[in-house]
Protein backbone atom coordinates (compact mmCIF):
# COMPACT_ATOMS: atom_id res chain seq x y z
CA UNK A 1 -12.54 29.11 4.18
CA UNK A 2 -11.80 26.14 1.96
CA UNK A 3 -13.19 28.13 -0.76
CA UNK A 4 -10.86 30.95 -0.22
CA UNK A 5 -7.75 28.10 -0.39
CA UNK A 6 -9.10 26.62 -3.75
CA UNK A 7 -9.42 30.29 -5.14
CA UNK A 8 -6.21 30.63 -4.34
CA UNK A 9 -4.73 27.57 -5.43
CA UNK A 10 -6.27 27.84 -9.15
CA UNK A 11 -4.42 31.86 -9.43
CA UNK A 12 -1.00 30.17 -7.98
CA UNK A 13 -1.36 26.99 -10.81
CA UNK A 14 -2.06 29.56 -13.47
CA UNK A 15 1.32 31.73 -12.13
CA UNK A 16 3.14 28.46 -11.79
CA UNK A 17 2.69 27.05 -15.10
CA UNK A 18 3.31 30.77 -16.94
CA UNK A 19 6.27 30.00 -19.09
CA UNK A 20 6.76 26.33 -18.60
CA UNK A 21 7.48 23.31 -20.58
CA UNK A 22 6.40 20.00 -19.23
CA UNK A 23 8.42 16.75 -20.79
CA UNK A 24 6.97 13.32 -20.71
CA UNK A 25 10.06 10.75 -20.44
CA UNK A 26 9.51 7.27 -21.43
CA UNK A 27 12.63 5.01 -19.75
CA UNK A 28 13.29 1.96 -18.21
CA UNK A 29 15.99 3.55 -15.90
CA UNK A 30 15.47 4.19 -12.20
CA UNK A 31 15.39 7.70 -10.90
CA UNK A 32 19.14 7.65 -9.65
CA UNK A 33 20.25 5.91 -13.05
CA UNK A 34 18.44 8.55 -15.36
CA UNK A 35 19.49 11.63 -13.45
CA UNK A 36 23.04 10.40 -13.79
CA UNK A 37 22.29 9.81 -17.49
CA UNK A 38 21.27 13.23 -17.91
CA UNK A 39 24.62 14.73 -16.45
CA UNK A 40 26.50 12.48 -18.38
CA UNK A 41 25.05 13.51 -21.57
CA UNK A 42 23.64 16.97 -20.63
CA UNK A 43 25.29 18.50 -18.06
CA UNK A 44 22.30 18.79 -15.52
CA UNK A 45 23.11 18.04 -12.17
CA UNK A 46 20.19 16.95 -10.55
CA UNK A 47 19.94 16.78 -6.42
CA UNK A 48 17.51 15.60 -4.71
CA UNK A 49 16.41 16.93 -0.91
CA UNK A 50 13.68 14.21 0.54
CA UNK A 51 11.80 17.20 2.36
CA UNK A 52 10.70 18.31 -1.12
CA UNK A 53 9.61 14.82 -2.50
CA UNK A 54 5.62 15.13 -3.22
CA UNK A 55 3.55 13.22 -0.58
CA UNK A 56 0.05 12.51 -1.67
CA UNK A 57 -2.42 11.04 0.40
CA UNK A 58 -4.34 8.05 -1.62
CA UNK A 59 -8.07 6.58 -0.33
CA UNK A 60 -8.59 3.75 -2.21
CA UNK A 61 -11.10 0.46 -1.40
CA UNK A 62 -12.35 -0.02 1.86
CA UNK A 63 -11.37 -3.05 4.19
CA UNK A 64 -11.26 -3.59 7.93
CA UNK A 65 -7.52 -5.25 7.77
CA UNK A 66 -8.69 -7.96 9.32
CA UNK A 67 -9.67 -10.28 6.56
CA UNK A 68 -13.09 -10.42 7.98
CA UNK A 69 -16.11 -9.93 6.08
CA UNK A 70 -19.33 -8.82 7.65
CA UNK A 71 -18.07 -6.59 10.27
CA UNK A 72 -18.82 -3.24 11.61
CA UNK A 73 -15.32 -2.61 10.48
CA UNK A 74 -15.36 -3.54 6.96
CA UNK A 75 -16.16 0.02 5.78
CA UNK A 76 -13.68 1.59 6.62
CA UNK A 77 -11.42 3.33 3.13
CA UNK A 78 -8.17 2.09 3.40
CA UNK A 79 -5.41 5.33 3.34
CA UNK A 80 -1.65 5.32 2.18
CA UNK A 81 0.65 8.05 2.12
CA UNK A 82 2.50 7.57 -0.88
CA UNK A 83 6.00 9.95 -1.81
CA UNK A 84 7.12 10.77 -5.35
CA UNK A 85 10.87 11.53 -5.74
CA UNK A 86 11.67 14.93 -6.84
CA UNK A 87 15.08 16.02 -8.17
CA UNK A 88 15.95 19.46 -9.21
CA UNK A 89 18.79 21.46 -11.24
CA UNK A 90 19.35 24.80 -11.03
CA UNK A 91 20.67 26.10 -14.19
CA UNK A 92 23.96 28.32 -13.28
CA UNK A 93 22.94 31.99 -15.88
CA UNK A 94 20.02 32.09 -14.62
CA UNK A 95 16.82 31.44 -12.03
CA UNK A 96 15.58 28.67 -14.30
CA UNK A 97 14.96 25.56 -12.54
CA UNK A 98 14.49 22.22 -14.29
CA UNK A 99 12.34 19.60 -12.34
CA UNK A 100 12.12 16.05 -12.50
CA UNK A 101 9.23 14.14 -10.79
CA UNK A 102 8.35 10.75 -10.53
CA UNK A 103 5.18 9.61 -11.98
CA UNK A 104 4.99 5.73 -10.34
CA UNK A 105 5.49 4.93 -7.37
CA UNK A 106 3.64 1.55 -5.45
CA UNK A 107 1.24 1.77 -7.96
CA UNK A 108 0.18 5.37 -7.79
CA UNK A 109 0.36 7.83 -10.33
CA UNK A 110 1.39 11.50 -9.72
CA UNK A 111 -0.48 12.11 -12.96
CA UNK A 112 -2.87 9.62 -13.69
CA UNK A 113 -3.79 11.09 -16.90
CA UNK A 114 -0.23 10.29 -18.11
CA UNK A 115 0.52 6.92 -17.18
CA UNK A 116 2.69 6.09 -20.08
CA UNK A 117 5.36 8.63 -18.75
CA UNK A 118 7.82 7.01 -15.88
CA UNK A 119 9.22 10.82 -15.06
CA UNK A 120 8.01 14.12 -15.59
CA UNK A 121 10.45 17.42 -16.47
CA UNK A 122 8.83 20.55 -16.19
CA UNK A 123 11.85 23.51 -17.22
CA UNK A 124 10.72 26.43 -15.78
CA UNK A 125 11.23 28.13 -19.06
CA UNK A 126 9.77 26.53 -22.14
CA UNK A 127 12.60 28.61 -24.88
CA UNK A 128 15.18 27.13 -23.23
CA UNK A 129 17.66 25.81 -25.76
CA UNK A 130 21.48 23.81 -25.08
CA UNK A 131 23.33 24.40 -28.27
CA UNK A 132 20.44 25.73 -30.20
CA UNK A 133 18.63 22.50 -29.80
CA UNK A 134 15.44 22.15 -27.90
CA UNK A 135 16.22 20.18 -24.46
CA UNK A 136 13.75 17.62 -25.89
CA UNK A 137 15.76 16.73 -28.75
CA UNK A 138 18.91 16.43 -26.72
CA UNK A 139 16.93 13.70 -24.01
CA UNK A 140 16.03 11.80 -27.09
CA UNK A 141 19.45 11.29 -28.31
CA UNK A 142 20.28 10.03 -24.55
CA UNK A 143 20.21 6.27 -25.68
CA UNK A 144 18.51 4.89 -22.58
CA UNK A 145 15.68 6.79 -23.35
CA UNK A 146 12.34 5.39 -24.95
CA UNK A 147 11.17 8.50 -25.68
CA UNK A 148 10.92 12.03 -24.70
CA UNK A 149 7.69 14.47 -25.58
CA UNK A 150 6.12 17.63 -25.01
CA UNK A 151 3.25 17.49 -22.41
CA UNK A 152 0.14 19.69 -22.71
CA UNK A 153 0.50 21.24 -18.74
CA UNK A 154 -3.69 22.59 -19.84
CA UNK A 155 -4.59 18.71 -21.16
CA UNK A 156 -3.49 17.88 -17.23
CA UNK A 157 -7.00 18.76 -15.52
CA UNK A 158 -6.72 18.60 -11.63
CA UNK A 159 -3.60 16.57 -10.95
CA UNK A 160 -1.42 19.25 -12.47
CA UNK A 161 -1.79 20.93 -8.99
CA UNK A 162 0.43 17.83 -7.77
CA UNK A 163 3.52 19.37 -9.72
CA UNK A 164 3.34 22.32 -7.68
CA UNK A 165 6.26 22.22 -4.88
């Protein structure tokens, strides 16, 4: 059965991803602060709706909590749920939707391959264009931001199936 599920999985990914741009942002803005940037300076409205925030489950070292060493306890891994804010903007002519994920959060990365990035924007359609500019040009002139640049979604491996909402 699990099988089955993965099958699955790696046909939706490849679906998913079909005509997408992913956007690495460099800033030293909070979430709230850049998404009001971005309507300031863009236009995009982003909302957020905390039942569609990513939680990922993280196992990392094990320890029995108790500060004791040399217990049956000690061995057990030590789990944290861990939720990454996720905004979206729905663009008004058409069913494009423009994401924007959080890539830190306690520590954790959404996309551990990418730590350099703060936030993540995948457009759900990689011609789109404001004013005959590319999107990415326009977040670059946003002077808040570090930097803004074009993500590889196939350079991702694995933990491109944490974008998927």
């Amino acid at each position: 059965m699990a099988k089955q599920q993965l099958l699955a999985l790696e046909s939706i990914d490849t679906f998913y991803f079909d005509d997408c741009q992913l956007l690495g942002i460099q800033t030293k803005l909070g979430a709230t602060q850049l998404c009001y940037s971005l309507e300031a300076q863009l236009g995009l409205c982003f909302s957020r709706k905390l039942t569609n925030d990513i939680a990922i489950n993280f196992v990392s070292g094990k320890d029995s909590g108790l500060g004791i060493s040399g217990t049956l306890f000690e061995s057990f891994p030590v789990e944290e749920m861990v939720h990454f804010a996720l905004f979206e903007h729905r663009l008004s002519f058409s069913d494009t939707c423009i994401f924007l994920y959080q890539n830190q959060q306690q520590g954790y990365f959404l996309i551990p391959e990418q730590k350099q990035f703060q936030y993540f924007m995948l457009v759900q359609d990689e011609c789109l264009h404001l004013a005959r500019q590319p999107l990415q040009d326009w977040i670059n002139k946003i002077p808040a931001i570090d930097s803004c640049l074009i993500v590889d979604i196939e350079d991702l491996g694995k933990s491109k199936e944490n974008l998927i909402i």
